[in-house]
N, C-alpha and C. Protein backbone atom coordinates (compact mmCIF):
# COMPACT_ATOMS: atom_id res chain seq x y z
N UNK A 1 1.65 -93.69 7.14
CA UNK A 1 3.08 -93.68 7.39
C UNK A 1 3.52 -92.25 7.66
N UNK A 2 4.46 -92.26 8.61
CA UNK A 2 5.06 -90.80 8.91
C UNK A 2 5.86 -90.34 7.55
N UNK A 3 6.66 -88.96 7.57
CA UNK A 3 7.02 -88.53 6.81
C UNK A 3 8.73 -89.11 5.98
N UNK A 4 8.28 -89.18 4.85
CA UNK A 4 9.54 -90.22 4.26
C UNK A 4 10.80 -89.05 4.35
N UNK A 5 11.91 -89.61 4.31
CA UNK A 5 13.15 -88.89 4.20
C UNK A 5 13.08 -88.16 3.10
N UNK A 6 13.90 -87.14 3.13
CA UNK A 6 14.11 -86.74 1.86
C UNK A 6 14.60 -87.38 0.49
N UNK A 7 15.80 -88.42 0.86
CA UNK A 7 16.28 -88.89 0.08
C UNK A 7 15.64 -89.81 -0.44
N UNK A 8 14.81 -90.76 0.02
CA UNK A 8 13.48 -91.44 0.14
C UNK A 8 12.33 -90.64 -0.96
N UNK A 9 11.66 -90.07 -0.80
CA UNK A 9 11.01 -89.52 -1.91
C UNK A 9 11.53 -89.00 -3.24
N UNK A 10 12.53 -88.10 -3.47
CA UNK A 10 13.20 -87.95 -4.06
C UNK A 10 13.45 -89.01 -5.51
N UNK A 11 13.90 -90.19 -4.65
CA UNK A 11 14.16 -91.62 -5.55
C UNK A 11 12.75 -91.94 -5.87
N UNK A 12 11.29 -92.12 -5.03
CA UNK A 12 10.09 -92.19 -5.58
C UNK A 12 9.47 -91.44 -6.77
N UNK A 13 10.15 -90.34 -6.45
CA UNK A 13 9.55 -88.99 -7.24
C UNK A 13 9.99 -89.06 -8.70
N UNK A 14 11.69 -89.70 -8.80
CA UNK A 14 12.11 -89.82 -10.22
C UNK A 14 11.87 -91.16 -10.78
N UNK A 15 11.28 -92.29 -10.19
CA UNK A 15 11.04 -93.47 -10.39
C UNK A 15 9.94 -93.70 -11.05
N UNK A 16 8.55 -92.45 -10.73
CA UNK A 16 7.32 -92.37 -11.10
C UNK A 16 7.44 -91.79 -12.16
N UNK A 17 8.01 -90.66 -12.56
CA UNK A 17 8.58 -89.74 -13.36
C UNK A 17 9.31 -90.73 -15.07
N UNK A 18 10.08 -91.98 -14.60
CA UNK A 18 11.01 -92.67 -15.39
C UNK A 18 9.30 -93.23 -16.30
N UNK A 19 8.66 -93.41 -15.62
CA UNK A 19 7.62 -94.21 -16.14
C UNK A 19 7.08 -92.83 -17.20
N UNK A 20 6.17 -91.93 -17.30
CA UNK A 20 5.42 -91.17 -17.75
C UNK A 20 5.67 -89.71 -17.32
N UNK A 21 5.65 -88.51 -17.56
CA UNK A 21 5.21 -86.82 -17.35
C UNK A 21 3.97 -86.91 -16.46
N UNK A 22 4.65 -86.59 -15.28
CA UNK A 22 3.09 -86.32 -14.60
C UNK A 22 2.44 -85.20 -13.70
N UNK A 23 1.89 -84.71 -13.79
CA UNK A 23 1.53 -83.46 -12.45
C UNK A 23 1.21 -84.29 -11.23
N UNK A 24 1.93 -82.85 -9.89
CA UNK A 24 2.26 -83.38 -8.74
C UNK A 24 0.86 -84.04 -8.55
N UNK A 25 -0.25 -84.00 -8.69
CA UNK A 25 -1.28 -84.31 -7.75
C UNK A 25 -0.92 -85.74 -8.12
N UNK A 26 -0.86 -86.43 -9.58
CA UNK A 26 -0.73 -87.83 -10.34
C UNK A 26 0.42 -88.61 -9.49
N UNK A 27 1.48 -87.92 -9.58
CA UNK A 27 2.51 -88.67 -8.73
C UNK A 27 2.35 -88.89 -7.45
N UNK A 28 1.63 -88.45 -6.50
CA UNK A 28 1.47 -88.71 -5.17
C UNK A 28 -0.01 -90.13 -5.17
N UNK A 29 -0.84 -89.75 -6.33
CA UNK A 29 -1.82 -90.89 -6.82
C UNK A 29 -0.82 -92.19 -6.64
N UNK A 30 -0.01 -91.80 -7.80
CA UNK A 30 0.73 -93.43 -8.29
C UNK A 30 1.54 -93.81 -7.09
N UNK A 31 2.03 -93.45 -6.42
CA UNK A 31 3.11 -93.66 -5.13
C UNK A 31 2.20 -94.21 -3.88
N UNK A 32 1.06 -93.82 -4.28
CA UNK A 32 0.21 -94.01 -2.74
C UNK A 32 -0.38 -95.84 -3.34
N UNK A 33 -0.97 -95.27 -5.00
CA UNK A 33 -1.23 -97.01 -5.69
C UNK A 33 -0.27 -97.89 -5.26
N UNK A 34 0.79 -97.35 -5.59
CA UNK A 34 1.69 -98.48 -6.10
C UNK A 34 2.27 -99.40 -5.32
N UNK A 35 2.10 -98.64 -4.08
CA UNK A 35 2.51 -98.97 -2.68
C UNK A 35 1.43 -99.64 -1.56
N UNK A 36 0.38 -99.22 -2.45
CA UNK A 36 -0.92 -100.16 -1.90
C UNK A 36 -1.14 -99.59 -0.23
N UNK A 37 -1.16 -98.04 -0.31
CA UNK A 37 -1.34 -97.21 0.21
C UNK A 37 -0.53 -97.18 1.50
N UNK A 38 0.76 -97.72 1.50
CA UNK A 38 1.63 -97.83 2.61
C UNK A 38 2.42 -96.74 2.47
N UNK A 39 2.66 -95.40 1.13
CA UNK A 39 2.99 -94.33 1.51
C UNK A 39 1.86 -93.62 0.82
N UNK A 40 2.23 -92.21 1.54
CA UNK A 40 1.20 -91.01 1.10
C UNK A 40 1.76 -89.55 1.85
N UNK A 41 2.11 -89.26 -0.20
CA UNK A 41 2.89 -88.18 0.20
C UNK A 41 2.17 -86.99 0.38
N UNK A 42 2.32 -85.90 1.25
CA UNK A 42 1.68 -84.78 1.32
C UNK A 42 1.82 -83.59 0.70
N UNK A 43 1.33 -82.71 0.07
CA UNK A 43 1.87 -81.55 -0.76
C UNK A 43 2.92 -80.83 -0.14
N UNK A 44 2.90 -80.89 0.96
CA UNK A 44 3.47 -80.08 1.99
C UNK A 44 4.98 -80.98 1.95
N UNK A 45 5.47 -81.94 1.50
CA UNK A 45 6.48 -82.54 1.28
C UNK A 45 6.48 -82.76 -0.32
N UNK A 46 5.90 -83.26 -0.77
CA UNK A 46 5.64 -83.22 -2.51
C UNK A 46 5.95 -82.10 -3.24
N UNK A 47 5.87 -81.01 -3.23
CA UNK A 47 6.02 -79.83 -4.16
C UNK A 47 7.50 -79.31 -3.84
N UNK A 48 7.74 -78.76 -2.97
CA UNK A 48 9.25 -79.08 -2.24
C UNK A 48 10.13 -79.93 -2.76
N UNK A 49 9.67 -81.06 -2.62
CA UNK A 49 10.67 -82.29 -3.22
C UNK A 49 10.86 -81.72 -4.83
N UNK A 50 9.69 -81.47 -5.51
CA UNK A 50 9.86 -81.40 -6.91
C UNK A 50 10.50 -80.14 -7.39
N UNK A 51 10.34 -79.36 -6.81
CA UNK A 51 11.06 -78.03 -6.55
C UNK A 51 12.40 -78.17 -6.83
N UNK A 52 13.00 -78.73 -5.64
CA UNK A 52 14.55 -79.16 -5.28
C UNK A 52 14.99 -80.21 -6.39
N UNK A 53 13.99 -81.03 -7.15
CA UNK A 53 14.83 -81.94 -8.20
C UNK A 53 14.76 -81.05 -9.12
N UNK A 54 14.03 -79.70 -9.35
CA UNK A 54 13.68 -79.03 -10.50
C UNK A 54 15.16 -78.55 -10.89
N UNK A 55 15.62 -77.33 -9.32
CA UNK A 55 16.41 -76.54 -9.33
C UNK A 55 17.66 -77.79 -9.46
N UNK A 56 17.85 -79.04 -9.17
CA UNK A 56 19.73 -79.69 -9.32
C UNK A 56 18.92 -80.20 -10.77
N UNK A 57 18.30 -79.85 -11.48
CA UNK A 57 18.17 -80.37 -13.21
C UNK A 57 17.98 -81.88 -12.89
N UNK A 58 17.23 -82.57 -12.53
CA UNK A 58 16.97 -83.62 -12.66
C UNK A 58 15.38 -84.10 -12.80
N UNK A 59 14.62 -82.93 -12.90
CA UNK A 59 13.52 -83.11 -13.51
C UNK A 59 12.89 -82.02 -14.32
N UNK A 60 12.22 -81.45 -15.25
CA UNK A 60 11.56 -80.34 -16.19
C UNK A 60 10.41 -80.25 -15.77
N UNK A 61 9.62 -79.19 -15.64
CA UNK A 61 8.36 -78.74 -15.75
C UNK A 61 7.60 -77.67 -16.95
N UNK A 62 6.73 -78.19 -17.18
CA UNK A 62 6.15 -77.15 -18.35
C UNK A 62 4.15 -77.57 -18.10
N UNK A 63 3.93 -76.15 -17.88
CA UNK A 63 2.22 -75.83 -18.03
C UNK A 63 1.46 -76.31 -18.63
N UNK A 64 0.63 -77.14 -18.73
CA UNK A 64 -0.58 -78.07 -19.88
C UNK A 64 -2.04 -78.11 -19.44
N UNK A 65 -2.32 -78.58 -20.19
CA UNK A 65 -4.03 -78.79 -19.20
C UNK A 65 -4.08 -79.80 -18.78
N UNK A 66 -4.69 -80.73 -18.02
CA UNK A 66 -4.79 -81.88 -17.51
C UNK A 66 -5.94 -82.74 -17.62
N UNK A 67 -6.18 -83.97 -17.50
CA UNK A 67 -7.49 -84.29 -17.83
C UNK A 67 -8.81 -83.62 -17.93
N UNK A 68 -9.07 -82.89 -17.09
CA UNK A 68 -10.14 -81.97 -16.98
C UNK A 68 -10.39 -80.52 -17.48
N UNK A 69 -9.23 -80.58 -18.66
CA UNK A 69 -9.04 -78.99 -18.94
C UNK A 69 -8.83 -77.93 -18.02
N UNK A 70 -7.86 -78.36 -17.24
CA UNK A 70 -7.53 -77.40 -16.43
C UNK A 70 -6.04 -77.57 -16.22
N UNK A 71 -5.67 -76.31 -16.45
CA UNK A 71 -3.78 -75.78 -16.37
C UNK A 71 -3.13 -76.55 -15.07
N UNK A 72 -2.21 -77.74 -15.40
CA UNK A 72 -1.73 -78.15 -14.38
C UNK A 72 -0.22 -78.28 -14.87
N UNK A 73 1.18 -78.19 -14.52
CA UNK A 73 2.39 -78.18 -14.51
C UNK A 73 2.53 -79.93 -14.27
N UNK A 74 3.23 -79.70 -15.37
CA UNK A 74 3.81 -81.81 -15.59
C UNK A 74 5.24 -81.04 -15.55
N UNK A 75 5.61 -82.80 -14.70
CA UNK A 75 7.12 -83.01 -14.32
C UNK A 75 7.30 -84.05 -15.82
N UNK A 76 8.91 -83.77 -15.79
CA UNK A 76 9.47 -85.07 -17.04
C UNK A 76 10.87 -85.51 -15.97
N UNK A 77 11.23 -86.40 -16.17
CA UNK A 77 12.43 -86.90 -15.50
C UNK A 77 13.54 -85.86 -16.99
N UNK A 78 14.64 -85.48 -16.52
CA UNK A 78 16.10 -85.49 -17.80
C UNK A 78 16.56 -86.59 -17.49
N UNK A 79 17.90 -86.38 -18.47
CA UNK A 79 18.75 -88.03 -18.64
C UNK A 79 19.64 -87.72 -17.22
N UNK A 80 19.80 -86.28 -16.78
CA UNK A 80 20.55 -86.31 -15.15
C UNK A 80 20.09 -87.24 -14.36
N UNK A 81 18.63 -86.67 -14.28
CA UNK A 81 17.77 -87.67 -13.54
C UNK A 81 17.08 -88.62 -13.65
N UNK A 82 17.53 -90.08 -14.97
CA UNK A 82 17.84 -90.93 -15.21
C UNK A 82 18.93 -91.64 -14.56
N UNK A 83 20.23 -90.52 -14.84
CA UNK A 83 21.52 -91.32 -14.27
C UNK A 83 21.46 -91.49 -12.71
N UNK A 84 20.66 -90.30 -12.16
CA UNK A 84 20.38 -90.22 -10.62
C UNK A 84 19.79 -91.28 -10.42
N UNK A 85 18.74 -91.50 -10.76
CA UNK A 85 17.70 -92.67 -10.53
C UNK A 85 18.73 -93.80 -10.43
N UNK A 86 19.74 -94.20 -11.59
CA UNK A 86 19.90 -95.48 -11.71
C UNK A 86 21.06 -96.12 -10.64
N UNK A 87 21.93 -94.82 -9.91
CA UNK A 87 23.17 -94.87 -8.67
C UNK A 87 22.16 -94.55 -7.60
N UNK A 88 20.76 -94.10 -7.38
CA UNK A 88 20.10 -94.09 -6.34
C UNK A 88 19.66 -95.47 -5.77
N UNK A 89 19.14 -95.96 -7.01
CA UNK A 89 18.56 -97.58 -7.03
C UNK A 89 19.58 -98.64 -6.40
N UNK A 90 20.78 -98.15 -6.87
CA UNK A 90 21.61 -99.07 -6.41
C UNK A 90 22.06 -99.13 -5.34
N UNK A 91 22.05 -97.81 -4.62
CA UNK A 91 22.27 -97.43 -3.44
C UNK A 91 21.05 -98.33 -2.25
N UNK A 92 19.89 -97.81 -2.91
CA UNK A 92 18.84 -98.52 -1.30
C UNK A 92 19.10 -99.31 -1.70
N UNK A 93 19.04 -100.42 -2.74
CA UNK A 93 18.65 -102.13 -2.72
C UNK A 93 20.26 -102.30 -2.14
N UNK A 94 21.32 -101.52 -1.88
CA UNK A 94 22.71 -102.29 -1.22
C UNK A 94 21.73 -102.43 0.60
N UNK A 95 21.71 -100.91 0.57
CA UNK A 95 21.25 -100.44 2.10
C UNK A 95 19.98 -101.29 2.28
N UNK A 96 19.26 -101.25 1.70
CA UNK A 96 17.95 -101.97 2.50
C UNK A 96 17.85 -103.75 2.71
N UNK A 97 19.36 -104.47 1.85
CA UNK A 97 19.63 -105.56 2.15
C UNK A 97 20.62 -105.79 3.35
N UNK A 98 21.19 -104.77 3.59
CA UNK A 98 21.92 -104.64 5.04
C UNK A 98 21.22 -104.27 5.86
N UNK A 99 20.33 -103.41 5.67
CA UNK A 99 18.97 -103.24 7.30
C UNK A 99 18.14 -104.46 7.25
N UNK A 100 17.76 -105.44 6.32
CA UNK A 100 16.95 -106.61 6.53
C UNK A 100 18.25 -107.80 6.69
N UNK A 101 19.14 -107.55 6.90
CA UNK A 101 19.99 -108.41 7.19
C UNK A 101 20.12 -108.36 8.94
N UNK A 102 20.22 -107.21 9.60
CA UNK A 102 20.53 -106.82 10.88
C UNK A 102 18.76 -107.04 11.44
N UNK A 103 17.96 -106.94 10.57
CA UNK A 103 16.61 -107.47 11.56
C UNK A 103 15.90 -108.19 11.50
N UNK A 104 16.75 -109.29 10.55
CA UNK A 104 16.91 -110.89 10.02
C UNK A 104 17.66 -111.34 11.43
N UNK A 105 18.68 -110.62 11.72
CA UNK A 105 19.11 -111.50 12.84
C UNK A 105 19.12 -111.88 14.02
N UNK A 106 19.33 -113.16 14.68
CA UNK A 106 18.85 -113.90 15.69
C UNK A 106 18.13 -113.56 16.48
C-alpha cells in the first residue's frame, strides 16, 4: 500500500499504543499483523509520526532494553492521547461510512 495520510497513521499509532508500550520497530510489526499485511509502515513515515505525537503530548517515550538486550525507546499512549484516540475513532467510523456509502452506490 502507498503511503497512509498522516492523520491515518497517527490514529494507528495511538490505537497500537492503547493496547501495550511499544518500540517503533513493534508497532509497525503489529500494524502490518493486524492488518494482515495490507499496511506497512516505513520508518521514514513511522518515527516522524511518533515524534509529532511525542511533541502535542499524546504519547511518552523512555529508553529500555528490548527483547534482545538491546537499548530501544518504548512509546506509552497519555490519557491526552486516550482522549485523542477516542474523538479520532469516532471521526473515521462517521467518514469511512460515508465513503462506503458513495461507493455502495448504484
Amino acid at each position: 500500500m502507498g503511503d497512509l495520510l498522516q492523520g491515518t497513521l497517527d490514529l494507528l499509532i495511538l490505537k497500537t499504543l492503547a493496547l501495550e508500550a511499544m518500540h517503533g520497530w513493534g508497532i509497525a510489526q503489529r500494524i502490518q499483523q493486524v492488518s494482515e499485511d495490507a499496511l506497512q509502515v516505513g520508518q521514514g513515515s513511522l518515527y516522524p509520526a511518533l515524534h509529532r505525537l511525542e511533541l502535542n503530548g499524546l504519547i511518552l517515550s523512555e529508553w529500555a532494553a528490548s527483547d534482545h538486550n538491546r537499548r530501544a525507546k518504548y512509546y506509552s499512549i497519555t490519557a491526552a492521547g486516550r482522549r485523542r484516540l477516542k474523538t479520532e475513532l469516532k471521526d473515521w467510523q462517521r467518514a469511512s461510512r460515508g465513503i462506503a456509502l458513495i461507493l455502495e452506490e448504484g
